[in-house]
Protein backbone atom coordinates (compact mmCIF):
# COMPACT_ATOMS: atom_id res chain seq x y z
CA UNK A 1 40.91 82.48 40.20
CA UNK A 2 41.44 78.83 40.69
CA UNK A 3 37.49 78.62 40.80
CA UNK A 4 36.82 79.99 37.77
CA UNK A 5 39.35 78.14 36.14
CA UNK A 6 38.24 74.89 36.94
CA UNK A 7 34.42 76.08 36.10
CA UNK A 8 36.03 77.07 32.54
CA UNK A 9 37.88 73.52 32.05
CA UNK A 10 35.04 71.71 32.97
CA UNK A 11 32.98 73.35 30.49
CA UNK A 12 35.50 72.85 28.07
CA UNK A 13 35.58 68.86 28.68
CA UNK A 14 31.71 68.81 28.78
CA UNK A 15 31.65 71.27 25.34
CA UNK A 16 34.27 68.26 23.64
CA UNK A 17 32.66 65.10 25.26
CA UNK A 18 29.44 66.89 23.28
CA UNK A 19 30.92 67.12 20.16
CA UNK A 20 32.19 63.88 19.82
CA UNK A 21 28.86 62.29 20.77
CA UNK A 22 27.01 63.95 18.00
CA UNK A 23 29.86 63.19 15.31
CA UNK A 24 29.64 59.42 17.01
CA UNK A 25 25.94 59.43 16.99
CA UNK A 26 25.08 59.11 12.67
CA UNK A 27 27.60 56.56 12.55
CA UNK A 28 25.86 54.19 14.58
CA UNK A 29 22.65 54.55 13.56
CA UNK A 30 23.91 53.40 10.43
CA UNK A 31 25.40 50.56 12.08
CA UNK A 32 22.09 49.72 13.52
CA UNK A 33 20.56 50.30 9.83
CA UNK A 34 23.29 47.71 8.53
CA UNK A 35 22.27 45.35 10.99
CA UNK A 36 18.86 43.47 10.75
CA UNK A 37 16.68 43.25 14.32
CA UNK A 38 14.99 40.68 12.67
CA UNK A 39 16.28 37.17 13.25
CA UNK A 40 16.85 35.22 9.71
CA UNK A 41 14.09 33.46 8.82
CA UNK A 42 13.89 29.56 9.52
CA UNK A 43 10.90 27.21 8.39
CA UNK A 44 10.00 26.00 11.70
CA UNK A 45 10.27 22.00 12.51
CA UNK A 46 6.33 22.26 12.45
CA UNK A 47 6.52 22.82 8.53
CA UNK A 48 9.07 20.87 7.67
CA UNK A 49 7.07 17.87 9.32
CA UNK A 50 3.91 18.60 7.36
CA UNK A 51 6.22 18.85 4.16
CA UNK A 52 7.99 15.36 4.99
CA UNK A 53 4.31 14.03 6.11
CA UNK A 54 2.51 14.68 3.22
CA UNK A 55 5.25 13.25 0.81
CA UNK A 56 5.85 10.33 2.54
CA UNK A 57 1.47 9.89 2.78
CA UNK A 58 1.28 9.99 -0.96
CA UNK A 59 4.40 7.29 -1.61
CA UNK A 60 2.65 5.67 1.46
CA UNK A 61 -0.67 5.42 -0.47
CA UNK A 62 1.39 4.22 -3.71
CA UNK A 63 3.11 1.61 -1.98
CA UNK A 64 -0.29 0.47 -0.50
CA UNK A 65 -2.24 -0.07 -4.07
CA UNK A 66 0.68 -1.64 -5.27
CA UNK A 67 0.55 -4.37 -2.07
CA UNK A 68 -3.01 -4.31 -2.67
CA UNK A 69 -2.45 -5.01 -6.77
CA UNK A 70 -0.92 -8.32 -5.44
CA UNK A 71 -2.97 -9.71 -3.22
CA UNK A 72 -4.55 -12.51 -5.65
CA UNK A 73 -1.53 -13.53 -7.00
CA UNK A 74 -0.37 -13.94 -3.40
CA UNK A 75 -3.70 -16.29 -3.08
CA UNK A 76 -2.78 -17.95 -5.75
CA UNK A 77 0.80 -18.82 -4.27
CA UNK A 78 -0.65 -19.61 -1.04
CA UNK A 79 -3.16 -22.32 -2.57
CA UNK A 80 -0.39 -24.00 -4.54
CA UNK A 81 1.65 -24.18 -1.56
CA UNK A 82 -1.11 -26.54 0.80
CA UNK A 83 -2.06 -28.14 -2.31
CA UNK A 84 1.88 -29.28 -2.62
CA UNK A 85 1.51 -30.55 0.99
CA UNK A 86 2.80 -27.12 2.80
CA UNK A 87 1.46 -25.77 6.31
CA UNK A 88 0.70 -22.34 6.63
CA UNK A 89 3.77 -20.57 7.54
CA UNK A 90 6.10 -23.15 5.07
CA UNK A 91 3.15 -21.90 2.27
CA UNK A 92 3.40 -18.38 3.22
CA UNK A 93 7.30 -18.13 3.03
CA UNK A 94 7.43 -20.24 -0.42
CA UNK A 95 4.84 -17.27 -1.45
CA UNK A 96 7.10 -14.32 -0.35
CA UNK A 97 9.43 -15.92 -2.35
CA UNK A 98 7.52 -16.22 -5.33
CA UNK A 99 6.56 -12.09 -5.39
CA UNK A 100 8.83 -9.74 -6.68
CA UNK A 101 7.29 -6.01 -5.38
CA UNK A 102 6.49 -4.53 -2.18
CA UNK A 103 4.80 -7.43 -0.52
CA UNK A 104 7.09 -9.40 -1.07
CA UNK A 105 9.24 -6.84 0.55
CA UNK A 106 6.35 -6.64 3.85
CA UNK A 107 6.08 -10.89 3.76
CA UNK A 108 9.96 -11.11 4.05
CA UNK A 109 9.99 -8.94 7.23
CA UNK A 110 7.54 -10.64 8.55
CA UNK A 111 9.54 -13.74 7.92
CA UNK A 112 12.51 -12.59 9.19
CA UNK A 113 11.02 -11.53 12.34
CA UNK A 114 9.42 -14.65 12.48
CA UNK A 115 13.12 -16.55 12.44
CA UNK A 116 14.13 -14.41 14.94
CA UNK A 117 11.40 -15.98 17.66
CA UNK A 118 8.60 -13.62 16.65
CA UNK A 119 4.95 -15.42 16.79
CA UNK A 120 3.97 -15.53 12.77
CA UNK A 121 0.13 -14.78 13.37
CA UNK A 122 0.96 -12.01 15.82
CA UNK A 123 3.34 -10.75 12.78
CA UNK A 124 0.37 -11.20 9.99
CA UNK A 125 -1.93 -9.32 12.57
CA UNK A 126 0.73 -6.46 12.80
CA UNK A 127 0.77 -6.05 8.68
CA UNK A 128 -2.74 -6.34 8.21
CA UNK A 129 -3.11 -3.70 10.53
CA UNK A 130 -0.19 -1.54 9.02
CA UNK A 131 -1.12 -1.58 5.68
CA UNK A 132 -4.81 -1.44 6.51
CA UNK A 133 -6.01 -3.25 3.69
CA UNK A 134 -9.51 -5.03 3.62
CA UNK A 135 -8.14 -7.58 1.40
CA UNK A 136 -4.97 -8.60 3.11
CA UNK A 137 -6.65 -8.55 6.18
CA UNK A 138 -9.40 -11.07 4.69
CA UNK A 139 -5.96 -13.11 3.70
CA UNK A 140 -4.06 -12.80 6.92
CA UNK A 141 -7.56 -14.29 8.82
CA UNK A 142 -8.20 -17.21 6.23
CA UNK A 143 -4.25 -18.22 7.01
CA UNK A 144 -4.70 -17.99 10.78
CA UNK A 145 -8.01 -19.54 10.76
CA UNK A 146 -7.09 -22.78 8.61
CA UNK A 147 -3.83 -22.71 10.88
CA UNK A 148 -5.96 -22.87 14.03
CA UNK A 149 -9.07 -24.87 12.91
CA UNK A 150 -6.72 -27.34 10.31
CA UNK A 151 -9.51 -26.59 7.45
CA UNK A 152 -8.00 -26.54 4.33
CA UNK A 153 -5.82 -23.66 2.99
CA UNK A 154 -5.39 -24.34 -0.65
CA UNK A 155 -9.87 -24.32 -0.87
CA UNK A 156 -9.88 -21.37 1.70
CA UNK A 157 -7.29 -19.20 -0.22
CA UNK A 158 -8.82 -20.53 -3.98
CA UNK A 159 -11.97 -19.12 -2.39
CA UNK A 160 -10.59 -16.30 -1.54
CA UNK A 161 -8.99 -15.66 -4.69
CA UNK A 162 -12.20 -16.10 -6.78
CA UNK A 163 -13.79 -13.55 -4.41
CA UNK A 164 -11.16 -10.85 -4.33
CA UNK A 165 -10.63 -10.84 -8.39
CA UNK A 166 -14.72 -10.98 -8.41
CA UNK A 167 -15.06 -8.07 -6.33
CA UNK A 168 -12.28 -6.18 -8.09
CA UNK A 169 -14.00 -6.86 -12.20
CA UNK A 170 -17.25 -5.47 -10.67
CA UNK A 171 -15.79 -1.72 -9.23
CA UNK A 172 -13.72 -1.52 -12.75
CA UNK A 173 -17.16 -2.08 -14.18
CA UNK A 174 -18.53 0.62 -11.87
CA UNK A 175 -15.88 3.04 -12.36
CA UNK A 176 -16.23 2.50 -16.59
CA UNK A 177 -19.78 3.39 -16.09
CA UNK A 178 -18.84 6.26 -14.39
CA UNK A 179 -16.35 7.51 -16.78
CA UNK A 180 -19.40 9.31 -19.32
CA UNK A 181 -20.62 11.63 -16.60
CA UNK A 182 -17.25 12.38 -15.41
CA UNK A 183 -16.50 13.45 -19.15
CA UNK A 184 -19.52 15.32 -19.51
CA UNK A 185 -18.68 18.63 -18.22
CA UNK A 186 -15.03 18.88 -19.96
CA UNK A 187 -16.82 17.99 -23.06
CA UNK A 188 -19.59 20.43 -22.83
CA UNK A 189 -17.59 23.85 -21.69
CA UNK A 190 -14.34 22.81 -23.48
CA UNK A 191 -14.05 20.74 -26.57
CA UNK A 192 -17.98 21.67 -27.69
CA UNK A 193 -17.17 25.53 -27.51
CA UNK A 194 -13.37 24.88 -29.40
CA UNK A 195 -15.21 22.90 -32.36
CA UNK A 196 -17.84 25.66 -32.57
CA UNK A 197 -15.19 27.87 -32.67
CA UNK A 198 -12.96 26.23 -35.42
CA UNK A 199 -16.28 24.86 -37.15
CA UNK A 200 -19.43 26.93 -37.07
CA UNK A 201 -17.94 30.42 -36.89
CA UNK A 202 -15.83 30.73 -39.79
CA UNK A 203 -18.94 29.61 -41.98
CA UNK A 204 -20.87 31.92 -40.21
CA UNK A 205 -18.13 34.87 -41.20
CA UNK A 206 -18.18 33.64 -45.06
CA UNK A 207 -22.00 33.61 -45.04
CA UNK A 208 -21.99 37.61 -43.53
CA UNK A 209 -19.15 38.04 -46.26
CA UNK A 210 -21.14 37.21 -48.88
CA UNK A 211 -24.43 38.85 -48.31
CA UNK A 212 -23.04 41.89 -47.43
């Protein structure tokens, strides 16, 4: 008797623990519906870089033409500088001084780091090659040159200066001549079919009109 009573309880306690595993079971697979597997999603660092990169490449290439857009009028300051009597580096801080955009902004650093023991032509060298400019580089070698040779700076940079604005009248010329067959296509497949359209056609319609 005690046998069989025991057999009957455990069945009992395995017939409950049963039950209440299949009324616990739908509840939490829709706790496991509520909660996404998936991980929330993050742009990853890689992205964010190539974001950040290309911004800063296209303010990078404004800043550039706008160094580049001041060039001869830094040639300009630099011959009226040795033609006052002023060495190289004296010439070159009287023409950061002078400029009001963003080289004047690179010349000034440079200046500073010169005051601070840096070597000046080591410091022209380093923003020549940072702003990668052909023209500024052109500038920063006349300045060293004249510096290391003791030719004359003022006719060096005047030089210079003639050459640079020279260079610059003749690809504006190019690019004007350019301009027609760059114009061509828009004004063939767009503005020729529009003033057909607004021109020839409704004479055409008033001509049908009236034979018919």
């Amino acid at each position: 008797m005690l046998a069989s009573w025991l057999a009957a309880t455990a069945v009992l306690c395995g017939l409950a623990g049963a039950k209440r595993a299949v009324r616990e079971r739908p509840a939490s697979r829709l706790g496991d519906l509520d909660r996404d597997p998936r991980p929330p999603t993050v742009p990853s660092s890689s992205r964010v870089r190539r974001l950040t990169s290309g911004t800063g490449s296209r303010a990078g290439r404004r800043r550039r033409a706008a160094v580049d857009a001041e060039i001869p009028q830094l040639l300009d300051l630099l011959a009226a500088g040795s033609s006052a009597g002023l060495a190289a580096p004296l010439a070159l801080r009287r023409a950061a001084d002078g400029l009001a955009g963003p080289l004047a902004e690179e010349l000034r650093a440079t200046v500073r780091a010169v005051d601070l023991g840096a070597r000046w032509r080591e410091e022209l060298h380093a923003l020549a090659a940072r702003l990668d400019l052909p023209d500024l580089r052109r500038t920063v070698a006349a300045l060293t040159r004249t510096e290391s040779l003791g030719a004359s700076l003022s006719q060096a940079t005047a030089e210079l200066a003639v050459a640079v604005r020279q260079a610059r009248r003749a690809a504006t010329s190019e690019r004007a001549r350019t301009a027609p067959v760059k114009m061509l296509f828009p004004l063939v497949f767009l503005v020729l079919p529009a003033f057909l359209l607004l021109t020839v056609v409704p004479v055409l319609l008033t001509t049908v009109r009236s034979i018919g």
